[in-house]
Protein backbone atom coordinates (compact mmCIF):
# COMPACT_ATOMS: atom_id res chain seq x y z
CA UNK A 1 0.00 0.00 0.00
CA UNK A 2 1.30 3.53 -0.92
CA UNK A 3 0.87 6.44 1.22
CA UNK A 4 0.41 9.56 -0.30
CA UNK A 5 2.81 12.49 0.72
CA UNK A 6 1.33 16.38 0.99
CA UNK A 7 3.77 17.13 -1.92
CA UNK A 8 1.14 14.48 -4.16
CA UNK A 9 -0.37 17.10 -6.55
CA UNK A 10 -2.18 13.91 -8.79
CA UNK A 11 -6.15 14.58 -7.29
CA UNK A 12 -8.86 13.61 -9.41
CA UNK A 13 -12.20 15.32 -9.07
CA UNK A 14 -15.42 14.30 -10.74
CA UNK A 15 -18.40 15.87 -11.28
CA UNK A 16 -21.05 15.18 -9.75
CA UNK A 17 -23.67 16.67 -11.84
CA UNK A 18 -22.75 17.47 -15.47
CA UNK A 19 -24.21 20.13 -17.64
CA UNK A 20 -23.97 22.73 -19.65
CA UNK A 21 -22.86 25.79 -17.29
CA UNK A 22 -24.45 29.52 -17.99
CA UNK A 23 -22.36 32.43 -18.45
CA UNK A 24 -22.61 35.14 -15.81
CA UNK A 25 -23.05 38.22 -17.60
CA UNK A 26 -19.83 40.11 -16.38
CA UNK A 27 -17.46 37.19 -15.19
CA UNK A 28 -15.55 38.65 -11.91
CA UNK A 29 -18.38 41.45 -11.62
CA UNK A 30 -20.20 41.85 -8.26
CA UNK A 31 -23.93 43.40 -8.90
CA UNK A 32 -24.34 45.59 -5.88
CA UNK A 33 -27.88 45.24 -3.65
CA UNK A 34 -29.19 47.86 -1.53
CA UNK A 35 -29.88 46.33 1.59
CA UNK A 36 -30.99 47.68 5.15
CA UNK A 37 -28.21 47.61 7.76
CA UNK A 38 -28.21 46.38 11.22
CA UNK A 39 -29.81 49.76 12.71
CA UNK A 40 -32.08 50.42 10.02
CA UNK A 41 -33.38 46.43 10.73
CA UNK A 42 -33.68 47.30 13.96
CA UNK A 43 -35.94 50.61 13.61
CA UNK A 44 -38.58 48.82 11.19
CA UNK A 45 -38.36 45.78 13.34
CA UNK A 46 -39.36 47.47 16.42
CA UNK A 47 -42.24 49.42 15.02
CA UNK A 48 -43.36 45.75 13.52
CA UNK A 49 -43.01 44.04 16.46
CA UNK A 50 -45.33 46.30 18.18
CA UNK A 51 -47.74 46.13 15.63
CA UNK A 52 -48.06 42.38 15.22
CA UNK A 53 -48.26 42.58 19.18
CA UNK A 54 -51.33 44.86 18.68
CA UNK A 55 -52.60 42.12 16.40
CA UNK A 56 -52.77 44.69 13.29
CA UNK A 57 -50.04 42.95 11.27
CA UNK A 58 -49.20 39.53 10.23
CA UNK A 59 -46.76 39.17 8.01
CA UNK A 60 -43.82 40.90 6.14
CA UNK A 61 -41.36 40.17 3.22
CA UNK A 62 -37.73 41.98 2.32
CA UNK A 63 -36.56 42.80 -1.35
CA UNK A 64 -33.11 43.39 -1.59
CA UNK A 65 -32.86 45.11 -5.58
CA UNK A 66 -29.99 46.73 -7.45
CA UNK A 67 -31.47 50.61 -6.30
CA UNK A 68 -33.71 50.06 -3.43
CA UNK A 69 -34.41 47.49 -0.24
CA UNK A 70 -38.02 47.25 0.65
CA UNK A 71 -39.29 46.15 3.77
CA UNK A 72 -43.28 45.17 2.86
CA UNK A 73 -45.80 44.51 5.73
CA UNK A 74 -48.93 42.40 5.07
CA UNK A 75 -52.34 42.36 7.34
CA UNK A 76 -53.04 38.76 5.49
CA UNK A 77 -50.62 36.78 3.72
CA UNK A 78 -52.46 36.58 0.35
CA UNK A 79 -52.93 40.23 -0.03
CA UNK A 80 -51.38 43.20 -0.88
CA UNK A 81 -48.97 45.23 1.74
CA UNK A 82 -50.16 47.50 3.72
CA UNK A 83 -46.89 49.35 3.72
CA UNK A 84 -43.62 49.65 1.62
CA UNK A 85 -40.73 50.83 3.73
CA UNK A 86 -38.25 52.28 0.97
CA UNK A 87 -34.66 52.50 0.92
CA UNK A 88 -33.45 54.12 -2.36
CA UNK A 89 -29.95 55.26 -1.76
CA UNK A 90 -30.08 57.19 -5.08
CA UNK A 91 -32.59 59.57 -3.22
CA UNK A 92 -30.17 60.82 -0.57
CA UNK A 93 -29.83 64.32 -1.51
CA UNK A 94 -32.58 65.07 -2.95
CA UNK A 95 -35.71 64.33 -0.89
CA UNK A 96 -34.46 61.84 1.40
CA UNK A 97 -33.40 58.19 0.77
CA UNK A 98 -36.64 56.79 2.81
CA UNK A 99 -39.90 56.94 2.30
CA UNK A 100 -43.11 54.82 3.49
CA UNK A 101 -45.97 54.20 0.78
CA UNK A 102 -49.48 53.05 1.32
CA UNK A 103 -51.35 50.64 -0.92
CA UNK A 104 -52.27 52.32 -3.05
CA UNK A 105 -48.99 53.23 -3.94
CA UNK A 106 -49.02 57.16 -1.89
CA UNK A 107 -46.16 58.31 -0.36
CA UNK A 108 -46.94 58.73 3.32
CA UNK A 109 -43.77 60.59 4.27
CA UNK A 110 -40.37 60.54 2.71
CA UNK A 111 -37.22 61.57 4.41
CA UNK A 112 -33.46 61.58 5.51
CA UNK A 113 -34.24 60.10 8.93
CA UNK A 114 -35.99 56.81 8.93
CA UNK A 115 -37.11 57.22 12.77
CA UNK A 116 -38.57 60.31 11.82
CA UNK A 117 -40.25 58.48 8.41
CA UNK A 118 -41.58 55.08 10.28
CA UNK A 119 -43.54 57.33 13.01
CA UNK A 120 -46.51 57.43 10.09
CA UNK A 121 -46.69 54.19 10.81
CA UNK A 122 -47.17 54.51 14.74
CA UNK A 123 -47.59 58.09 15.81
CA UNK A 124 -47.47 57.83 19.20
CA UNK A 125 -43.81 56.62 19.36
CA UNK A 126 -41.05 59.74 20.74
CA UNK A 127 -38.05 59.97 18.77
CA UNK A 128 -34.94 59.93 21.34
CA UNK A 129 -31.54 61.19 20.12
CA UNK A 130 -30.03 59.91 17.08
């Protein structure tokens, strides 16, 4: 029996599925996603929690896209959201990278704060220092 030494470079690898592979459209190129960070998750997710403790919502779903996240909350799965929480970092100086819409598609308030922009959506909350 032969024992193989670390300096053995003779490893054969087989597929284990075969088929024909699709080219990416930019080999090596990253699309970027807009995503919510940590605190942003943690704003939204606050407000939610208190409304699905209230028994108002039920559901929500994230988009991450190539110019804007959206955080959607539902009253019933199969329906439309209630609420679109919009992050559109293209938007940042102009009227504000957040904005909340209704659904009917109306922008409820739009802004550079998003504590400021989520208290549509529960207007008895304070906001406390940045």
């Amino acid at each position: 029996m032969q024992s193989r030494t670390p300096n053995d470079r003779n490893v054969n690898f087989a597929l284990v599925q075969g088929g024909n592979a699709t080219a990416s459209p930019a080999p090596g190129k990253v699309t970027a996603v807009v995503a919510f960070d940590r605190k942003e998750l943690s704003l939204i997710l606050n407000v939610y929690g208190r409304k699905v403790s209230q028994g108002e919502w039920r559901d929500y779903a994230m988009d991450f896209l190539r110019e804007r996240a959206m955080f959607s909350i539902y009253a019933r799965v199969s329906e439309r959201p209630l609420y679109i929480v919009e992050k559109t970092p293209k938007l940042r100086n102009r009227q504000g990278q957040y904005a909340v819409t209704n659904q009917e598609g109306r922008i409820l308030k739009r802004g550079h704060d998003l504590a400021l922009v989520l208290r549509v959506l529960d207007p008895q909350l304070a906001v406390v220092g940045s």
